[in-house]
C-alpha atoms as a PDB file:
ATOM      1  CA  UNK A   1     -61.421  28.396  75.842  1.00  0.00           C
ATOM      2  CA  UNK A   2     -62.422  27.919  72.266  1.00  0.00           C
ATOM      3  CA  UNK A   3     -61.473  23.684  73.233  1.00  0.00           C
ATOM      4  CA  UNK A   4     -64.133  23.905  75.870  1.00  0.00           C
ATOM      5  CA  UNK A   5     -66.974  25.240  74.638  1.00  0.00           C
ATOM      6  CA  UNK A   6     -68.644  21.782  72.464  1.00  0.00           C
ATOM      7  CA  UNK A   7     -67.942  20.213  76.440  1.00  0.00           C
ATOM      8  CA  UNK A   8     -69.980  23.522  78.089  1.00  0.00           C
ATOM      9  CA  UNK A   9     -72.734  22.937  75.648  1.00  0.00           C
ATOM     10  CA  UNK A  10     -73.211  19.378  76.494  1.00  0.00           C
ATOM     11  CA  UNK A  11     -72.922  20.158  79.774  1.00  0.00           C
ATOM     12  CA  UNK A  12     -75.511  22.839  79.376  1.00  0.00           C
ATOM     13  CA  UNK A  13     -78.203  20.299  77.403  1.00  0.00           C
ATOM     14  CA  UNK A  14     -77.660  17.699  80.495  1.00  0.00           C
ATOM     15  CA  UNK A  15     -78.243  20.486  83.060  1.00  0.00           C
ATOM     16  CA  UNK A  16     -81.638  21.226  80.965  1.00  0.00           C
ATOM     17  CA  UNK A  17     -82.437  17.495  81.252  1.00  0.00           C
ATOM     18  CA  UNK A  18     -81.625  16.849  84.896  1.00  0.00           C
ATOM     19  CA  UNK A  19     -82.472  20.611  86.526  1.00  0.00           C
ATOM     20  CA  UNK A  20     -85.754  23.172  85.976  1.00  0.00           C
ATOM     21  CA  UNK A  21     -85.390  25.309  83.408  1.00  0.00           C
ATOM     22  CA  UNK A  22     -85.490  29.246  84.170  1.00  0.00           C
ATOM     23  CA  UNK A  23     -87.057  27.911  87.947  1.00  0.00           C
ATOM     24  CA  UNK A  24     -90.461  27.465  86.000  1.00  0.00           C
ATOM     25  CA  UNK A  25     -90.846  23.903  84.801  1.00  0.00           C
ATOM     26  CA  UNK A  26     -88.468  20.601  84.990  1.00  0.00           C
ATOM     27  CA  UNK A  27     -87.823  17.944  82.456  1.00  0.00           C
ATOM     28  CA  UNK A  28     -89.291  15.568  84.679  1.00  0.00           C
ATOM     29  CA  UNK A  29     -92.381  17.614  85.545  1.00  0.00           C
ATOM     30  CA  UNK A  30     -92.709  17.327  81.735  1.00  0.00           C
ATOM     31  CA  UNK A  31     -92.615  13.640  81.598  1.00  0.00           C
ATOM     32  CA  UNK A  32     -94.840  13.430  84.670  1.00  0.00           C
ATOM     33  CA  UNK A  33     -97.871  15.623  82.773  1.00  0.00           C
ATOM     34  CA  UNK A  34     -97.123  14.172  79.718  1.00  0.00           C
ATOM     35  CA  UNK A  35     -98.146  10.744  81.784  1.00  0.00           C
ATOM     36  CA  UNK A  36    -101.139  12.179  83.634  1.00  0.00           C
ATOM     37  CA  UNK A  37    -102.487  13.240  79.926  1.00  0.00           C
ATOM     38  CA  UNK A  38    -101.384   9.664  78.713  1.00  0.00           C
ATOM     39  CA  UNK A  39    -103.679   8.339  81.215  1.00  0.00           C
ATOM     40  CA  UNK A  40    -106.478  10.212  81.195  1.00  0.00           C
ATOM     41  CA  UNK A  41    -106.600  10.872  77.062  1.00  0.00           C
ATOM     42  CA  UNK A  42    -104.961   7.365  76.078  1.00  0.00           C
ATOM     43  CA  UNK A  43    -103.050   9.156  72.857  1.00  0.00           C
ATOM     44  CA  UNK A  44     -99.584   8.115  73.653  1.00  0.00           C
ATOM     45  CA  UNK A  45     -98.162   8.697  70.439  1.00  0.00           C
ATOM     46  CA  UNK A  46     -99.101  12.326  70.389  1.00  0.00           C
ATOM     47  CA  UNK A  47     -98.599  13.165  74.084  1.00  0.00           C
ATOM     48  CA  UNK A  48     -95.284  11.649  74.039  1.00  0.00           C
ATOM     49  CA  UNK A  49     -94.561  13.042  70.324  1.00  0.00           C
ATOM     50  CA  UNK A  50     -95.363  16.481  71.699  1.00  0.00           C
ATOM     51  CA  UNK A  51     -93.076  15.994  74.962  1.00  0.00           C
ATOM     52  CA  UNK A  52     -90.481  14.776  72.629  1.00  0.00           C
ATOM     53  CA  UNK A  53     -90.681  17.882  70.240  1.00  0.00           C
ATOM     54  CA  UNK A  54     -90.543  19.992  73.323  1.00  0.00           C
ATOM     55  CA  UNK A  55     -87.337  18.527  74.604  1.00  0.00           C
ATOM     56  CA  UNK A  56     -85.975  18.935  70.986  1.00  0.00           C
ATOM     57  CA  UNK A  57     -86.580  22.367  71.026  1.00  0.00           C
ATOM     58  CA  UNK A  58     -84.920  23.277  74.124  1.00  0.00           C
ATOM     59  CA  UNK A  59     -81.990  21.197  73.050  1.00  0.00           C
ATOM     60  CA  UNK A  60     -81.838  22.940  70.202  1.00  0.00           C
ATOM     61  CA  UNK A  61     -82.284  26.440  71.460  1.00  0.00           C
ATOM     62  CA  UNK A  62     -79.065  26.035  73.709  1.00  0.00           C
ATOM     63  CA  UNK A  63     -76.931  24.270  71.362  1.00  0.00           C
ATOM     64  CA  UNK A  64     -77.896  27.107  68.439  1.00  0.00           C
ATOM     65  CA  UNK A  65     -76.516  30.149  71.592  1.00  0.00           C
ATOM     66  CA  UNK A  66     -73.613  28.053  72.070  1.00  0.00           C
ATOM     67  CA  UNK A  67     -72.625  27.272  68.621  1.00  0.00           C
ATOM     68  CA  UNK A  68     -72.920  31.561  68.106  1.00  0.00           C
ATOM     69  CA  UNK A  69     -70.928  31.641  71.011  1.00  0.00           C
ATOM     70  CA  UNK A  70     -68.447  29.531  70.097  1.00  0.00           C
ATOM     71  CA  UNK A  71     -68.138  31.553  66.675  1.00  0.00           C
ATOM     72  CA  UNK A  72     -68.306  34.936  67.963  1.00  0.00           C
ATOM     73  CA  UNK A  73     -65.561  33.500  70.572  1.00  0.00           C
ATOM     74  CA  UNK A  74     -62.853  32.073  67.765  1.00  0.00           C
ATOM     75  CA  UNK A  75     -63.847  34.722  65.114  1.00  0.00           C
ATOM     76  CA  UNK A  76     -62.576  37.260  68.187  1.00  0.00           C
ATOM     77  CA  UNK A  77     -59.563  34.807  68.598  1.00  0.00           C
ATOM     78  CA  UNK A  78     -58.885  34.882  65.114  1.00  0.00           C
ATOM     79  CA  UNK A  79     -58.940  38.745  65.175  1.00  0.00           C
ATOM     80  CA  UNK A  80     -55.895  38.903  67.796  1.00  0.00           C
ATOM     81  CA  UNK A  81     -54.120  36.280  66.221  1.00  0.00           C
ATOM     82  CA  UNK A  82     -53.515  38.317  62.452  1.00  0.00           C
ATOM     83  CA  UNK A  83     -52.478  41.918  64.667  1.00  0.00           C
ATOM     84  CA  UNK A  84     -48.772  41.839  64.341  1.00  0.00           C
ATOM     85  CA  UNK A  85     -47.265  42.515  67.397  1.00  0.00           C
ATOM     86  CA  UNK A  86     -45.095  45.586  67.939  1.00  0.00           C
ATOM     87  CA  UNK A  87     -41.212  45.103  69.267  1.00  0.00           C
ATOM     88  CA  UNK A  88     -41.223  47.669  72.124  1.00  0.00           C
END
């Protein structure tokens, strides 16, 4: 399990970019606002910036519960492993 969690959390970060997140707002519904306020305030750099930041964040937020995840996961691993077994 321990082996598959770095693929899960790229998985997860591709699902934010390509699905809605929490059935409230999409990636793409991003990009398309960040366009309509392109075109109607002409500041690319900051509406862009902004969407960009956003994006980051998200990223980051799912790759920071994953990474915990993966430690509590093979600190709990690591915990079975040192228990000596018993000969029954």
């Amino acid at each position: 399990m321990i082996n598959a969690l770095p693929l899960a959390t790229n998985l997860m970060i591709e699902l934010l970019k390509g699905t809605s997140l929490v059935s409230l707002i999409t990636l793409s519904d991003l990009t398309f606002r960040a366009r309509q306020l392109d075109e109607a305030t002409f500041r690319t750099a900051e509406v862009f910036g902004l969407t960009l930041l956003i994006y980051f964040v998200l990223a980051q937020i799912i790759a920071s519960v994953m990474r915990h995840f993966e430690w509590r996961v093979s600190g709990h691993m690591a915990v079975h492993r040192s228990i000596p077994r018993v000969a029954s």
